[in-house]
Structure formats: C-alpha cells, structure tokens
Protein backbone atom coordinates (compact mmCIF):
# COMPACT_ATOMS: atom_id res chain seq x y z
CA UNK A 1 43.10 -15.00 -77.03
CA UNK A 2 46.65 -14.74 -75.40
CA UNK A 3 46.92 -15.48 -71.94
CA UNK A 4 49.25 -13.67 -69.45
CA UNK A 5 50.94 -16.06 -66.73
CA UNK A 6 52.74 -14.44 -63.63
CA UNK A 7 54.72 -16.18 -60.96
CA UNK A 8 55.86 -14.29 -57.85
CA UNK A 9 58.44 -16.21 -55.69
CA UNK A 10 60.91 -15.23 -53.54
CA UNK A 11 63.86 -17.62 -52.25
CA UNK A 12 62.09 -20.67 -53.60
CA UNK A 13 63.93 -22.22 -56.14
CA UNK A 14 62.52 -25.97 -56.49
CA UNK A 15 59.31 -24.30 -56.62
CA UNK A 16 60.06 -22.22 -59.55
CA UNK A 17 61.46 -24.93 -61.54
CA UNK A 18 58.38 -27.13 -61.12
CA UNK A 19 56.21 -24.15 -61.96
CA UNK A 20 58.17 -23.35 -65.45
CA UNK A 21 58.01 -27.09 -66.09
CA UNK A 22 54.39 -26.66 -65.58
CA UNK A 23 53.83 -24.01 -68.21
CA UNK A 24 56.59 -25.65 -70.34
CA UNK A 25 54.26 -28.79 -70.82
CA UNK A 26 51.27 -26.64 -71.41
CA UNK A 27 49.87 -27.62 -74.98
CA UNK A 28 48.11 -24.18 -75.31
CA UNK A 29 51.69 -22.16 -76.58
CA UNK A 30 49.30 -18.58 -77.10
CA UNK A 31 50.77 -16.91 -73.53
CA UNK A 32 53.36 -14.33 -72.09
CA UNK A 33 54.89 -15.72 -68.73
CA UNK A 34 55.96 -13.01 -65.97
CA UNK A 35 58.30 -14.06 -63.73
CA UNK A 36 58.12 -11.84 -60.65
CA UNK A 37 61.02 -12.40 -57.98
CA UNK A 38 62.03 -10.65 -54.75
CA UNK A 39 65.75 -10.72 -55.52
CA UNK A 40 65.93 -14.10 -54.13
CA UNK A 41 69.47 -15.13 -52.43
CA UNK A 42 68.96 -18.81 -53.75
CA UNK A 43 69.04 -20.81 -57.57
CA UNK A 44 66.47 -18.78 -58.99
CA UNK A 45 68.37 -17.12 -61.48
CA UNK A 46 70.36 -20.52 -62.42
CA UNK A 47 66.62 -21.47 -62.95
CA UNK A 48 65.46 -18.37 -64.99
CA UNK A 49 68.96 -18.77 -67.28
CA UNK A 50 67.76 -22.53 -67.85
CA UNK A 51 64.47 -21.64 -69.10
CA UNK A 52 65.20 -18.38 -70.43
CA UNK A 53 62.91 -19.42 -74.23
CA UNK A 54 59.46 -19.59 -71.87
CA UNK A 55 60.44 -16.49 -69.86
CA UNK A 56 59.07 -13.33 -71.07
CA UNK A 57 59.48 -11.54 -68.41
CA UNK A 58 61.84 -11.40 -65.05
CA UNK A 59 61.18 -8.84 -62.88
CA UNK A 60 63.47 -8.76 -60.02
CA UNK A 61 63.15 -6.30 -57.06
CA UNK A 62 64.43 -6.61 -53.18
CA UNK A 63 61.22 -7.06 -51.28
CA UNK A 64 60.84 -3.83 -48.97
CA UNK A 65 61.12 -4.25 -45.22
CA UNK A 66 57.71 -4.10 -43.31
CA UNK A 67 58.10 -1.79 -40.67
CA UNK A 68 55.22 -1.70 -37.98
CA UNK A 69 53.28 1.39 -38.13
C-alpha cells in the first residue's frame, strides 16, 4: 500500500528541514511526499532544492488575506 505524506508550512524553514529529515530516515520507502507551502518569504525553497529526490510534490501558493466578514 503506498502512503501519501503532506506537509503544509508557511515561513518555517527549520521546521521543514527537520520534517524532510524525518521522512528521509523513514525505512518504509513505498510513499509520495506533498509539500504544501504558502509562498513563504524565508529558506524554504533553499530547503525544497536540497531535498528535491524525497519531494514529490511542491505546491506553492500566497496564503489569501482573511478579511473579517
């Protein structure tokens, strides 16, 4: 069975490398692994480049302002 692995972050670099880490180390290999980032301002790309082989997926979109109703 293939497992699916998503991440969402947003402007949390260090976080993001410690998570791919995570996964990287993972002995089952059988997985896609979403990245999911709200155009972050910080490293996270520099991250995502470094670990581009456990990447499947990088979805990056702006985050949309939350207006009050």
């Amino acid at each position: 069975m293939r497992l699916s692995i998503i991440t969402i972050c947003y402007n949390n670099s260090e976080g993001l490398e410690r998570t791919i880490r995570s996964i990287e180390s993972q002995t089952c290999k059988d997985f896609e692994y979403i990245v999911v980032d709200g155009a972050s301002q910080d490293q996270s790309v520099e991250v995502r480049h470094a670990h581009e082989s456990c990447i499947s997926k990088w979805i990056s979109d702006p985050i949309p302002a939350y207006t009050m109703p």
